[in-house]
Structure formats: structure tokens, C-alpha cells
Protein backbone atom coordinates (compact mmCIF):
# COMPACT_ATOMS: atom_id res chain seq x y z
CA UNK A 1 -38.44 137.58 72.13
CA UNK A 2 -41.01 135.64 69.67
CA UNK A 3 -42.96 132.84 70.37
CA UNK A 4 -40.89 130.95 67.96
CA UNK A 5 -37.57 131.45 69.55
CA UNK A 6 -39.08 130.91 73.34
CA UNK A 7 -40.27 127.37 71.98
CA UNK A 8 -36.41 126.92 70.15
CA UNK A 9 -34.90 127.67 73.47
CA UNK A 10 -37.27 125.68 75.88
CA UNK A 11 -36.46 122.47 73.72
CA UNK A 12 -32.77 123.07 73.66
CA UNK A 13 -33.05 123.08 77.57
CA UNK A 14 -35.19 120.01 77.77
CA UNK A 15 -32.15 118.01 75.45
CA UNK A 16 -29.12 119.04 77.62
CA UNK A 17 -30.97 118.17 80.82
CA UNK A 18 -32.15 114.68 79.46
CA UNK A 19 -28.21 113.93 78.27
CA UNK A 20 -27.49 115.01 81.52
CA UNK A 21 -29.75 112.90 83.09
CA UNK A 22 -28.80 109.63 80.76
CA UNK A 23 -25.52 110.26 81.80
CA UNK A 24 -25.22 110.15 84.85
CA UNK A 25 -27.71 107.24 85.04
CA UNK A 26 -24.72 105.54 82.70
CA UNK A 27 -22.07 106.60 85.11
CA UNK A 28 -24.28 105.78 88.40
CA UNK A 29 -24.96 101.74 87.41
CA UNK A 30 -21.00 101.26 85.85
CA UNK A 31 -19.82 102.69 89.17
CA UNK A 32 -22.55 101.23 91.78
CA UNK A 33 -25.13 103.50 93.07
CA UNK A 34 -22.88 106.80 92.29
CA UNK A 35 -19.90 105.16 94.10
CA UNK A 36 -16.23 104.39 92.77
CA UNK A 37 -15.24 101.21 92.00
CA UNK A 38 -13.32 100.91 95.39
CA UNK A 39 -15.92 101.75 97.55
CA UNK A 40 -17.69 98.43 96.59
CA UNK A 41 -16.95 96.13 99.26
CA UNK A 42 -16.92 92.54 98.95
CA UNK A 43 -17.29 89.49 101.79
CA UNK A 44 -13.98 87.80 102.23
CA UNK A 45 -13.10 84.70 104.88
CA UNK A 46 -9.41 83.43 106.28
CA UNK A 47 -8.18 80.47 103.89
CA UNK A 48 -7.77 78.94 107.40
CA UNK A 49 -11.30 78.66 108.10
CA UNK A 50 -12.17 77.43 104.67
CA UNK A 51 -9.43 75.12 104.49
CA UNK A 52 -10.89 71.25 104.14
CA UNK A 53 -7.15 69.74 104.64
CA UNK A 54 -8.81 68.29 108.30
CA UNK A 55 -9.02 64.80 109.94
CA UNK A 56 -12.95 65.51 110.71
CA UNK A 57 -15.71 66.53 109.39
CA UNK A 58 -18.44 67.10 111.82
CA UNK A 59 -21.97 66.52 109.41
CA UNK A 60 -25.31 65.27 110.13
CA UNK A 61 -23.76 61.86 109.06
CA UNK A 62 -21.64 62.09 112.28
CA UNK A 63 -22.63 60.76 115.47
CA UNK A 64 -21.00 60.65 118.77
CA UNK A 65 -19.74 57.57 120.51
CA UNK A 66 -18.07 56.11 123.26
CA UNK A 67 -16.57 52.48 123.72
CA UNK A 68 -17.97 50.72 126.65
CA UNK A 69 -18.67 46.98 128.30
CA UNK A 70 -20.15 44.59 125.73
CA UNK A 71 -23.22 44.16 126.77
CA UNK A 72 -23.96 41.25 130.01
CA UNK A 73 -26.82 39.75 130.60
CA UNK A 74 -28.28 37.95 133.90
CA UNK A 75 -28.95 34.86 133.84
CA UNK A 76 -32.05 33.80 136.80
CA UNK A 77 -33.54 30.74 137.87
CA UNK A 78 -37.10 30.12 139.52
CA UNK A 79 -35.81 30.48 143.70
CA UNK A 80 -39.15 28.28 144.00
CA UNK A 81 -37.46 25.68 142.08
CA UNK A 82 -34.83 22.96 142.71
CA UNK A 83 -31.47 23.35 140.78
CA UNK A 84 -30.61 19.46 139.89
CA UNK A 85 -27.47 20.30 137.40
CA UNK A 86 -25.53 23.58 136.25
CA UNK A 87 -24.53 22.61 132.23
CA UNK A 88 -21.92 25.34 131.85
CA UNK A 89 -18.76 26.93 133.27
CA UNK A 90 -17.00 29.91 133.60
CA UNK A 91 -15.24 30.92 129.74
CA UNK A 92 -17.68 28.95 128.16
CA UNK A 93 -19.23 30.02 124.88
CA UNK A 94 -22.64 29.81 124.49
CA UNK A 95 -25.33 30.41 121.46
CA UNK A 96 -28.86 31.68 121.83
CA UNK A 97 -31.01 29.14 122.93
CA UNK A 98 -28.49 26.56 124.54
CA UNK A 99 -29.27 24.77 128.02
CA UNK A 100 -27.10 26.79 130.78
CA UNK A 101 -29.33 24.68 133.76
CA UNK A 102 -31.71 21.66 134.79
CA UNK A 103 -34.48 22.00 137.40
CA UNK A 104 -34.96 18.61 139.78
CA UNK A 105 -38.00 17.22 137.35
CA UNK A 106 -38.67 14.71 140.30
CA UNK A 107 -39.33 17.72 142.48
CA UNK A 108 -41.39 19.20 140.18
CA UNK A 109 -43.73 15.66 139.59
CA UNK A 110 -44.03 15.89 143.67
CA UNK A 111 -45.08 19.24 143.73
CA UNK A 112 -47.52 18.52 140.65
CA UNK A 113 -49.04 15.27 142.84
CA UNK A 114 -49.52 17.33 146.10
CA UNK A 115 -51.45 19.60 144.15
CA UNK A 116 -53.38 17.64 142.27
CA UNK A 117 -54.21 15.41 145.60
CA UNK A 118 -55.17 18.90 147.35
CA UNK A 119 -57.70 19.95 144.23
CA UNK A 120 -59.36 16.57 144.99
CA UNK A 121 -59.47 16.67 148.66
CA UNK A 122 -61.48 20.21 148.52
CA UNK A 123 -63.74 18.73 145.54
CA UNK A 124 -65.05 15.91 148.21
CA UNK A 125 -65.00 18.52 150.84
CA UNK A 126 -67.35 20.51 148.91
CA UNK A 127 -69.75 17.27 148.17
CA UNK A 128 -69.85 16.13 151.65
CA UNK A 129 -71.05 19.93 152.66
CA UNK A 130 -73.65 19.45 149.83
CA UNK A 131 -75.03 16.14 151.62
CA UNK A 132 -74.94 18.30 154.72
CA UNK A 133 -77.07 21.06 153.61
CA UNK A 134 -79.02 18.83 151.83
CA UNK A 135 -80.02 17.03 154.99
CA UNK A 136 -79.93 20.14 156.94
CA UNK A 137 -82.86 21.52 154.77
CA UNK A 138 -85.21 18.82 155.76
CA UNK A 139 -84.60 18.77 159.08
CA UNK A 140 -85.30 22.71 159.16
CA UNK A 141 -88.69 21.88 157.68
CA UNK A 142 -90.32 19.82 160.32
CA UNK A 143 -88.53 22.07 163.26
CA UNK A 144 -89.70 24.53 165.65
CA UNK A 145 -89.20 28.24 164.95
CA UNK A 146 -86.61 28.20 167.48
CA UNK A 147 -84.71 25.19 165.62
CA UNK A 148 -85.19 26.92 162.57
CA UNK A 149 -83.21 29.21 163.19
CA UNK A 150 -80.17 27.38 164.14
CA UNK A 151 -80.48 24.92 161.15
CA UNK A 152 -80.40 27.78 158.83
CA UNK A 153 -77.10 29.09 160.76
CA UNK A 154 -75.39 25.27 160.11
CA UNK A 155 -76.55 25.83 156.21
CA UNK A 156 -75.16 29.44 155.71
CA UNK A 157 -71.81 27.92 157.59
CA UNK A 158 -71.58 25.03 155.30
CA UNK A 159 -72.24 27.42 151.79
CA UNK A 160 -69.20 29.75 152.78
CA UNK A 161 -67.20 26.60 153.43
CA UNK A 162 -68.17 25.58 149.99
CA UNK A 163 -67.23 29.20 148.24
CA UNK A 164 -63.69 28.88 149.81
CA UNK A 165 -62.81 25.60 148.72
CA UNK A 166 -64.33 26.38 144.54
CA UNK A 167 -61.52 29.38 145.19
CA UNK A 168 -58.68 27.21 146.35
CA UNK A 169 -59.48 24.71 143.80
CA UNK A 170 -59.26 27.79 141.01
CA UNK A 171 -55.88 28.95 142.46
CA UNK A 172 -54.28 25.28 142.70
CA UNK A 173 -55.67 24.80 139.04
CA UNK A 174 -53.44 27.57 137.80
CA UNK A 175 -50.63 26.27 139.78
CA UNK A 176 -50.97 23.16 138.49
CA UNK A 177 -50.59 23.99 134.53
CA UNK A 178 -47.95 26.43 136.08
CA UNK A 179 -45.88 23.16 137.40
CA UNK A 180 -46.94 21.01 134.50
CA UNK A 181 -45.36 23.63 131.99
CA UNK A 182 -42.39 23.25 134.06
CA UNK A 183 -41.79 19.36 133.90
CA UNK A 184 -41.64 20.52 129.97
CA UNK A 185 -39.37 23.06 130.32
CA UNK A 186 -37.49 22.11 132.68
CA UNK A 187 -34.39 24.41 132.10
CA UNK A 188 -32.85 27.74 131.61
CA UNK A 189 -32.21 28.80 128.27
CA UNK A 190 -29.25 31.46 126.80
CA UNK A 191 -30.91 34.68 126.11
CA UNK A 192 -28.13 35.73 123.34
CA UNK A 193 -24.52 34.86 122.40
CA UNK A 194 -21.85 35.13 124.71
CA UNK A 195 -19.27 33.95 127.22
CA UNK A 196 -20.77 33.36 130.25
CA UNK A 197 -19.01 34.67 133.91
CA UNK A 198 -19.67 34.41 137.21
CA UNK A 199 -21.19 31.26 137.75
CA UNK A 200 -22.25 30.00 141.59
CA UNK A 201 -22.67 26.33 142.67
CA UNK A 202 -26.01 25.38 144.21
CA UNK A 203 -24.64 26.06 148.09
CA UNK A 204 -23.31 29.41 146.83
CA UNK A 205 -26.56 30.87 145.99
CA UNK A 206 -27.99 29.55 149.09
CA UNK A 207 -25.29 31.62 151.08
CA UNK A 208 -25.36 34.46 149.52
CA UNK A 209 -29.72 34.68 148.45
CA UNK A 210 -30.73 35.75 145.24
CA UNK A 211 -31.67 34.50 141.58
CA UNK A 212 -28.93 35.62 139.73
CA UNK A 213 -26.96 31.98 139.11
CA UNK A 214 -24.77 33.20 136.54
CA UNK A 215 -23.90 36.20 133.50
CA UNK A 216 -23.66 35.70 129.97
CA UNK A 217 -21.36 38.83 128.71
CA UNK A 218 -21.29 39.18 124.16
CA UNK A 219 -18.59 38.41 122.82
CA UNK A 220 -15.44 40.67 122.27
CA UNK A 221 -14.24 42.52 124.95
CA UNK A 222 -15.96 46.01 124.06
CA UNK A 223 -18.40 47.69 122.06
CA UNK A 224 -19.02 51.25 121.05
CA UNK A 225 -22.34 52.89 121.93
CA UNK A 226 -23.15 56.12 119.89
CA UNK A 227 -26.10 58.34 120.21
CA UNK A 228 -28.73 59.88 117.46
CA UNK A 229 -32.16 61.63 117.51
CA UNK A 230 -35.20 61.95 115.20
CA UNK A 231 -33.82 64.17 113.14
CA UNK A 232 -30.72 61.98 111.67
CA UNK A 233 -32.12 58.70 112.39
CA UNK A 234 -32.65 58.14 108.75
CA UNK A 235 -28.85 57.39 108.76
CA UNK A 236 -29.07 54.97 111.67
CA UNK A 237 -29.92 50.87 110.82
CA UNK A 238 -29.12 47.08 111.72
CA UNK A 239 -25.64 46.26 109.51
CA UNK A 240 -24.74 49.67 108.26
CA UNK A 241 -21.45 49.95 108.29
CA UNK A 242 -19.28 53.20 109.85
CA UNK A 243 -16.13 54.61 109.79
CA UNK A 244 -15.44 54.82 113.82
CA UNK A 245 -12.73 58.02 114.14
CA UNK A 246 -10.34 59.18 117.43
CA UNK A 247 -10.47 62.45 118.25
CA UNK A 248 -6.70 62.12 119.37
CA UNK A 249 -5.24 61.43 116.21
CA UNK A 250 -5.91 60.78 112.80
CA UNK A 251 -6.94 56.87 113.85
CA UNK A 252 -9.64 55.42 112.19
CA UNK A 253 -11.52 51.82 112.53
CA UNK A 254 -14.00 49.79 110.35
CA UNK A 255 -17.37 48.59 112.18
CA UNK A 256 -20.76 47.83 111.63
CA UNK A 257 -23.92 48.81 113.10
CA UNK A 258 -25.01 45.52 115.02
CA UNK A 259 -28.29 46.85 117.32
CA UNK A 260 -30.43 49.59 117.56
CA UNK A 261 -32.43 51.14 120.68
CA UNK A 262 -35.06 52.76 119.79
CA UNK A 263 -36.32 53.25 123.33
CA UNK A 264 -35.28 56.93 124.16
CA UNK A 265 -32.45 57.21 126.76
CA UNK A 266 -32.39 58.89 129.38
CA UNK A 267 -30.34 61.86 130.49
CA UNK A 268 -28.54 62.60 133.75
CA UNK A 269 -25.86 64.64 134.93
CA UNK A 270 -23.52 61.74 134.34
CA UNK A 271 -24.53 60.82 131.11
CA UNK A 272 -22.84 62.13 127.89
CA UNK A 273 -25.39 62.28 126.38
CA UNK A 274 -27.26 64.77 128.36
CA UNK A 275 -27.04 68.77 127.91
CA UNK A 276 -28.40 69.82 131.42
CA UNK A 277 -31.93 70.89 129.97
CA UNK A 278 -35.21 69.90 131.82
CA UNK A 279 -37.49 71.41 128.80
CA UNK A 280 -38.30 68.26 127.59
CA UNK A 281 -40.30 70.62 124.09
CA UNK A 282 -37.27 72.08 123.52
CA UNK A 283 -35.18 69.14 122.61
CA UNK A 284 -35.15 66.33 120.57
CA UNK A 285 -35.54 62.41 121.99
CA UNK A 286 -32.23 60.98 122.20
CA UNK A 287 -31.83 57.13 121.16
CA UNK A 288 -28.76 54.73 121.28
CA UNK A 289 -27.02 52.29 118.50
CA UNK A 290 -24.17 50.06 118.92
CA UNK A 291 -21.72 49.86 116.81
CA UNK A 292 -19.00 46.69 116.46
CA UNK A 293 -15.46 47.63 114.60
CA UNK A 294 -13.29 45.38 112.91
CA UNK A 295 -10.61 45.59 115.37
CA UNK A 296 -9.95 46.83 119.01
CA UNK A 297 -6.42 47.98 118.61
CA UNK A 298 -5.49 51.42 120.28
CA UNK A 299 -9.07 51.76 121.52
CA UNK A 300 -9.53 52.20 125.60
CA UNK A 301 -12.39 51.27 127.42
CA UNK A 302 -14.52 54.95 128.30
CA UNK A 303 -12.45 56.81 124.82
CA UNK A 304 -14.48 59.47 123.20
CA UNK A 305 -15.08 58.63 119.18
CA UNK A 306 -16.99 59.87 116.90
CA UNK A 307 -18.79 57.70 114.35
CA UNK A 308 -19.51 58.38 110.52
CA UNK A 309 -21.51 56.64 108.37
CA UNK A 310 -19.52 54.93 105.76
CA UNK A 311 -20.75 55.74 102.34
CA UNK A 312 -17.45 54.37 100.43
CA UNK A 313 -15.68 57.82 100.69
CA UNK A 314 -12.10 58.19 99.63
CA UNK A 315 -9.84 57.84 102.81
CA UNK A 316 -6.85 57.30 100.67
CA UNK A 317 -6.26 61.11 100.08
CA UNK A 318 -3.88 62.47 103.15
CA UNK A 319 -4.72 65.98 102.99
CA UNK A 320 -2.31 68.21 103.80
CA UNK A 321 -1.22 72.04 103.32
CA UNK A 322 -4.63 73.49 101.69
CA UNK A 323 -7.56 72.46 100.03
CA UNK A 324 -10.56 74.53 98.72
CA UNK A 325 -13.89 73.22 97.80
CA UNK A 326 -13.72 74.20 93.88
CA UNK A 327 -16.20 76.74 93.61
CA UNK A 328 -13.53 78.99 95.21
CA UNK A 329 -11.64 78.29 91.69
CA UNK A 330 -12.08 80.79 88.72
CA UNK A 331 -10.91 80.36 85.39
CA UNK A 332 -8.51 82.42 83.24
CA UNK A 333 -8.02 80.81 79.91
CA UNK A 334 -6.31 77.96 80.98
CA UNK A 335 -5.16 79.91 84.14
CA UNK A 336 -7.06 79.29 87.61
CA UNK A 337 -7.42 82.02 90.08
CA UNK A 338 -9.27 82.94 93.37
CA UNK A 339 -10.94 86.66 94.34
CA UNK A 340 -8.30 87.01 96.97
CA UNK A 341 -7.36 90.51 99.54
CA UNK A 342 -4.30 91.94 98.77
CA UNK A 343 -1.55 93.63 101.02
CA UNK A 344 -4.09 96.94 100.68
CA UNK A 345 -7.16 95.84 101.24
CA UNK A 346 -8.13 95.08 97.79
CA UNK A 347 -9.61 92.37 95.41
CA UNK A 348 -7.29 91.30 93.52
CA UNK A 349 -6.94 88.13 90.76
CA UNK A 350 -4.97 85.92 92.47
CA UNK A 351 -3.62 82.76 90.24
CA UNK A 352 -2.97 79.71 92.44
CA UNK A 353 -1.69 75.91 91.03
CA UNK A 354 -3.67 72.76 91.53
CA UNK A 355 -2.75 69.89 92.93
CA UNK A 356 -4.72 66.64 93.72
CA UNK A 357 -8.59 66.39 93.61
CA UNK A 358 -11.33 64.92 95.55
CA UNK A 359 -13.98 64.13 93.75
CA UNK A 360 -15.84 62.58 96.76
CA UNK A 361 -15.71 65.46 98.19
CA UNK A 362 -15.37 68.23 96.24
CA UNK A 363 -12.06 70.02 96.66
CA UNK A 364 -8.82 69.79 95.37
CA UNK A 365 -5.27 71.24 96.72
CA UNK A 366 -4.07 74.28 96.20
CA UNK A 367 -0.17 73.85 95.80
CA UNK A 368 0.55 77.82 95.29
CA UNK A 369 -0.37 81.10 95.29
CA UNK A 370 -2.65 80.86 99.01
CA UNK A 371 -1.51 80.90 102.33
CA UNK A 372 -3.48 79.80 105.44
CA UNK A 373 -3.57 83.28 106.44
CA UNK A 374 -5.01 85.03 103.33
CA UNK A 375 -8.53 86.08 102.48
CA UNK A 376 -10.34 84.98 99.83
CA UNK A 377 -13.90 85.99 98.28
CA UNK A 378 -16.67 83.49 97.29
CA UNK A 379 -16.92 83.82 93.58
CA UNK A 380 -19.59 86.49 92.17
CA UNK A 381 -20.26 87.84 88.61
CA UNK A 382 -19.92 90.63 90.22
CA UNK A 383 -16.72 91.09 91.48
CA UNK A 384 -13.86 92.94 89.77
CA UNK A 385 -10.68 94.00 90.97
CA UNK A 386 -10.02 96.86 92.98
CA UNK A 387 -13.02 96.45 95.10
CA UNK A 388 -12.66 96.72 98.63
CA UNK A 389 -12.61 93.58 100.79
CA UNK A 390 -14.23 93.32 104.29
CA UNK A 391 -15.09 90.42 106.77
CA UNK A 392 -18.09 92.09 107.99
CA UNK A 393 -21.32 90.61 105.50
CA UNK A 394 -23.46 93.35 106.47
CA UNK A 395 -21.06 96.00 104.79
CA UNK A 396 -21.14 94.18 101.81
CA UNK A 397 -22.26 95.38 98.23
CA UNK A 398 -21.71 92.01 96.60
CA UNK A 399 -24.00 89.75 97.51
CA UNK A 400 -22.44 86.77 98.96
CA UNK A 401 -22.19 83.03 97.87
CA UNK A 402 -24.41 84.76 94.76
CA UNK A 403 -22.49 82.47 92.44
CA UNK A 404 -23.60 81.92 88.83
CA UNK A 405 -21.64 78.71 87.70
CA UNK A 406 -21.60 80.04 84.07
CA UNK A 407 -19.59 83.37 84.97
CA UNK A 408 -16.45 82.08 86.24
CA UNK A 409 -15.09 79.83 83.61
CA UNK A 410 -14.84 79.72 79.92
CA UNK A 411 -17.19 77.71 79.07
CA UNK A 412 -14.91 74.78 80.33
CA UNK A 413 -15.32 73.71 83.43
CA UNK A 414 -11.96 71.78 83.67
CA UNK A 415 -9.87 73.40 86.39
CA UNK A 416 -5.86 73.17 85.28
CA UNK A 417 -3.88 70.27 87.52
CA UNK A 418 -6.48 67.74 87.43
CA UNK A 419 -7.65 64.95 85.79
CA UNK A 420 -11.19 65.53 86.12
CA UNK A 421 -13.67 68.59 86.37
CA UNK A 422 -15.07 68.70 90.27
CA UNK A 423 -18.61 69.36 90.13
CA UNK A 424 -20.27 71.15 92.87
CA UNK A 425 -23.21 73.03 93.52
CA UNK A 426 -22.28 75.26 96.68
CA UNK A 427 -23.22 73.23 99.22
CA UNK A 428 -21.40 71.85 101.63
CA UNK A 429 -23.12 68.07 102.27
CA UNK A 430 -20.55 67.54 105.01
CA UNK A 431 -20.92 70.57 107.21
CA UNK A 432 -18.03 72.65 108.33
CA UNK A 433 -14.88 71.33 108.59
CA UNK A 434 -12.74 72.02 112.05
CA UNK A 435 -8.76 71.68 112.08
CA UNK A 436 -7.65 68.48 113.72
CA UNK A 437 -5.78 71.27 116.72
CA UNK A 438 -9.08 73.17 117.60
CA UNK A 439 -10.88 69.69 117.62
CA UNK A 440 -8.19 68.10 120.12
CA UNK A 441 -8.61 70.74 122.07
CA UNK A 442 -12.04 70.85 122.32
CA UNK A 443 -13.44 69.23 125.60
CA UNK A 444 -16.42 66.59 125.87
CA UNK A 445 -19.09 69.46 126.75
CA UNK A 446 -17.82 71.35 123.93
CA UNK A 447 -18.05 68.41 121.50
CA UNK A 448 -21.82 67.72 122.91
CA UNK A 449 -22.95 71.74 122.73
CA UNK A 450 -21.85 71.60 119.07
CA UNK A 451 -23.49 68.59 117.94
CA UNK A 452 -26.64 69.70 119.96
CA UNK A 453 -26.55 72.94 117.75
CA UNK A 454 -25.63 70.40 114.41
CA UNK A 455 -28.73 68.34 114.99
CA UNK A 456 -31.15 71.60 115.36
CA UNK A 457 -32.04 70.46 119.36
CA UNK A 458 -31.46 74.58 120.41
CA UNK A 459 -33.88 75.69 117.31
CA UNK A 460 -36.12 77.02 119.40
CA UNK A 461 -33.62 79.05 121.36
CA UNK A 462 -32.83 80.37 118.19
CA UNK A 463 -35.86 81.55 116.69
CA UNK A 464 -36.44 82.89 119.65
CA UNK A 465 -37.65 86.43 118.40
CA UNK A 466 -39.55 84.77 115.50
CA UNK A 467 -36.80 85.09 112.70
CA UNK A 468 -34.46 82.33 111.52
CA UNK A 469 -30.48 83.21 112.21
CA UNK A 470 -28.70 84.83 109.49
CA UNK A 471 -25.55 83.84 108.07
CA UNK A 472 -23.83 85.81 110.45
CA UNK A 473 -25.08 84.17 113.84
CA UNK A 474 -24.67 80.95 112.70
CA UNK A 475 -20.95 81.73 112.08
CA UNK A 476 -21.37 83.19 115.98
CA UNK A 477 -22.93 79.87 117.63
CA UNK A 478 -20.35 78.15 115.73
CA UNK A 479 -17.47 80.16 117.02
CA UNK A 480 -19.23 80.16 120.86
């Protein structure tokens, strides 16, 4: 063979194995990494689990609570004191600041005198011990050794004397501006709004001992206490007003906040508030609000609640059947549709109807074309039907909650059945939502573990091997 026709063939070679190789590069990215278009597998979730048609929404903006006593106040008077007149009675109403009792001022004035008399008995006591040392001193001067000795005795006798009495005087001195700022104030004061209880005469309190003459209770015959931590308090301030919730029903109340402790409460076994932990860096500070709703109707003194902040949301929407946060909703022309699992396993274009929208919230109802039982895929440019559809994230080859907003619609972001387009970003401000059923069933401990894992206070149990908790644990903890 000549050198001309070994360099033809050697270049024909190099062409068919370079189509070859373009080729199949072509076929490998249409198909996905050499694989058919089934074998692509794509994350779906149960329409149940997604559905937002619930009474609750457990958020960072939700807080729990529990009514209780208004809050009662003792009232005490000085036991050293004489009680001339009691100004209230039992029922009574009383503003901050209002006269509840009198002390006996003429007491008081006698006391003041005796003390005053005492001061200036000790004063002369001390000059006349002056006079004696005075004397004294000269007397030792002329005297004997012998005499000397007792003469200085008589002085160092007299000097003590005198350092006693300059220490009573000091003490009745205080006592005195103590019962001179009494003939001023010569009552008991109300320490805040109320009704006041339990009063006792005069001869009462002397049978039974004690200061406690009488309670002052706020008015209204309950209140609701709720609980927060460092991490939402942000949310938590004097006159905010809240949306107080059962978690019976789908009852609701209108309060505001009227106090706020910011003195960290403590946690026992008894508390609700507690989560049995004694690792005091591994939790967050717990602090207590009070919260005062519109009405007491249907409420029950020790009933769970839970508290939301009230930001004006739409409760006029009764949300039933399902509703979808709209970045589940593709568009079709003028035709919506979810990535939904069909009967084998497949993505498949699924066109649903619209209903109502919230556009508080961001979801709208889906009248047709889901049941609660379905599966549906989080829209992806990337998804096409015939793909295969799996519940396990870590099998997936389309990359979850990857949405671009600009691949599923038209150009119009308008979804068909509404009034309005429902603009979201893909986050979910509110948390996840829980179906009024599991949420009835759920027991107080249950309620407490949940919000404990809501407001981070187990982060460092899970980081505990360094790495933050993947989509999939989270969706663990919150089934646990």
C-alpha cells in the first residue's frame, strides 16, 4: 500500500469515529446520562400532605397558650402598724393608685414622740458622762498610783457608755424619718386595676396572723398566657393584636397582647412549658406574654390554644376539599396543569380547574382533576412526561423544588379560574400546614416536641455530626 492511500485511510477512520463519538454525546444528554427517558425519576409527594385546606398553620408566628386565672395580687399592710379604717369591700372595683386602707395617724404621732423623747434622753446621758470624765480626769491627776488606776477604770466605763448611746441615737434617727414618712403616707395604695376579694376585718387578721389584709384580682374572669423564646420574640410586644385559635375546632377569638415577661420562666415537670431537658446550652430561654381576647365565650379555664399573630390575614376563605400553593400550577395555553403520577408510575400532564384564590396566602383551590390521594411533582424545567415518579429524593434525577418561574407558563402568569395572578416565590412563610384530624389528635407533649423543633431549641441535637439535616430528615423529625 502507498503512503498516500495509508494517510486516505487513517483520516477516513478518524471521521467515522468522531461522528460516532458526536453522536452518541447527542443521544447521551437528550436521553440523561445514556438512560431512557423513563428511567429518569422524579420527586413526587401525596396531595394530602401538601394540601393547605387546614384550620392551622403551625409557623414561627404561632405561639402556644393556655387560658388561666387573671392575674391576683396581695394586698399587705405594715403588722407594726395600727389599721384605723379598711376603704373597700369585697366586688369592689378599684384603679391603680386608689386608697384600699388608713393606718391610726395618732398611733403613729405617739410612736414618733417616744422616739424623739428617747433620742434626747441618750443625748443628756451622753453630756452628763462627759462632765463625769471630765471631772474624773482631774481627780486622777492629783491621786496616788493606786487611785490612778481605778479613776482611769470609772473613765474607760463612762466612754463605752457614751459609744452605745451615739449608736442608739443613730438607729432611733432612722426610725424616726421611718415613722415620719409614715404620718405622710399613711395608707395602702392599689398596685393595678382590679376587683378586689377576700377582704378581713381588723379582728380577723389578728386571729388568723399574717399581712395579707386583702387581694386585688384584674379584671375579667381569665386571661391567656402564651409562651415565646429569643428566637421569635421579634413577633412578641405590648398591644399587638392575635388571632387566639382552639385546637378542638375551627374556633377562633380576637385579643390583644396586654403584658410581657421578659423574666425567663422557669420549667418543671408540671409546667407546659417545659421539655424535660436539664442542658440549660442546649435550649433556648423561655419567656411569657399575656394575651386578652375580645370575648370569653366557649373558652374553659386550663384549655390548650394556640396563638397567632394577627397580621390582617384573610379568615373569610373556608377552605375546603384542596388547595395548592400555586407554584404547583403549570400553564398550558390557557390550560393549567400539575406534574402528577399516573396509574403506572409515570409523570404525566395532569390538567386540573381552579377555583377560589388566596392571595394572602398563596394558594388557590383546585376544584378538579386531584384527589387527596394522588402524587404530584414540584414543578422543574426539567420534567417531561413519561419519567418515572418516586417518593424517595435520593433516587431522584430531577432536582427538586429546582423551579425556574419563567419555564412553566407562557409568559403569562395568570392561572385560569381566578381573578388575579398569585405570586409566590417557593417559600412557604407559614410553615407546614397539618390537617385539622392529625392536629386533634395530637396530645399536649406532642404539640410542645413540635414547636420545640419549630423554634430551632433541638439544633444542636441535630447538627450533631457537624452537618445541617437534609430535606429528608426534616420531613423525618416532622413525621416523629
Amino acid at each position: 500500500m502507498t503512503t498516500k492511500k495509508r494517510i486516505c485511510t487513517v483520516i477516513i477512520v478518524l471521521v467515522i469515529v468522531c461522528t460516532v463519538c458526536v453522536g452518541g454525546f447527542f443521544i447521551w444528554k437528550k436521553t440523561g446520562k445514556g438512560g431512557s427517558k423513563s428511567s429518569q425519576k422524579v420527586y413526587v409527594q401525596k396531595v394530602s400532605s401538601l394540601n393547605t385546606a387546614s384550620d392551622f398553620k403551625l409557623s414561627n408566628r404561632s405561639f402556644l397558650g393556655v387560658v388561666e386565672a387573671q392575674e391576683s395580687v396581695d394586698v399587705k399592710y405594715d403588722s407594726s402598724k395600727t389599721v384605723a379604717e379598711i376603704l373597700v369591700k369585697n366586688g369592689d372595683s378599684v384603679k391603680k393608685g386608689d386608697k384600699l386602707l388608713t393606718y391610726d395617724v395618732e398611733a403613729i404621732n405617739l410612736q414618733l414622740e417616744q422616739a424623739k423623747l428617747e433620742v434626747e434622753r441618750l443625748q443628756n446621758e451622753i453630756a452628763s458622762n462627759k462632765s463625769q470624765i471630765a471631772e474624773l480626769e482631774k481627780e486622777k491627776k492629783n491621786a496616788d498610783q493606786d487611785a490612778a488606776v481605778s479613776y482611769t477604770t470609772q473613765i474607760l466605763s463612762l466612754q463605752s457608755d457614751n459609744a452605745k448611746n451615739e449608736y442608739d441615737i443613730k438607729a432611733k434617727n432612722v426610725e424616726i424619718k421611718k415613722l415620719e414618712a409614715s404620718t405622710k403616707n399613711a395608707y395602702v395604695t392599689a398596685s393595678i386595676d382590679g376587683t378586689v376579694k377576700n377582704v378581713k376585718t381588723v379582728d380577723k387578721l389578728q386571729q388568723d396572723g399574717g399581712d395579707v389584709i386583702m387581694q386585688i384580682t384584674e379584671e375579667g374572669d381569665y386571661r391567656i398566657k402564651g409562651r415565646f423564646n429569643e428566637q421569635n420574640s421579634k413577633d412578641i410586644m405590648q398591644g399587638a393584636s392575635v388571632i387566639v385559635k382552639s385546637r378542638l375546632d375551627d374556633s377562633t377569638w380576637k385579643g390583644e397582647i396586654t403584658s410581657v415577661d421578659t423574666s425567663p420562666q422557669k420549667n418543671s415537670g408540671d409546667d407546659i412549658y417545659s421539655f424535660g431537658s436539664s442542658d440549660e446550652m442546649s435550649q433556648s430561654s423561655n419567656y411569657a406574654f399575656y394575651v386578652k381576647p375580645e370575648s370569653f365565650d366557649g373558652l374553659m379555664l386550663g384549655q390548650h390554644v394556640l396563638i397567632e399573630i394577627d397580621n390582617g390575614q384573610d379568615t373569610s376563605i373556608n377552605k375546603t376539599g384542596i388547595w395548592l400553593y400555586s407554584d404547583f400550577i403549570c400553564k398550558d395555553g390557557k390550560k393549567n396543569y400539575v406534574w402528577a403520577k399516573d396509574k403506572d408510575g409515570k409523570i404525566e400532564k395532569r390538567y386540573v380547574e381552579i377555583g377560589q384564590k388566596d392571595e394572602e396566602n398563596g394558594d388557590c383551590e383546585i376544584k378538579s382533576g386531584l384527589e387527596k390521594g394522588d402524587y404530584i411533582a414540584y414543578p422543574d424545567k426539567s420534567i417531561e412526561e413519561g419519567m418515572t415518579a418516586t417518593t424517595n429524593e435520593a433516587d431522584v434525577s430531577v432536582p427538586p423544588n429546582d423551579l425556574d418561574p419563567n419555564d412553566n407558563t407562557d409568559g403569562d402568569a395568570d392561572i385560569e379560574g381566578g381573578d388575579e395572578d398569585i405570586a409566590f416565590d417557593g417559600s412557604d412563610e407559614d410553615g407546614m400546614a397539618i390537617d385539622e384530624d392529625m392536629l386533634a389528635s395530637m396530645t399536649d407533649e406532642e404539640i410542645e416536641e413540635y414547636f420545640n423543633k419549630l423554634y430551632g431549641e433541638e439544633e444542636n441535637a441535630e447538627n450533631a455530626d457537624g452537618e445541617n439535616a437534609d430535606a429528608a430528615d426534616a420531613d423525618a423529625a416532622f413525621a416523629e
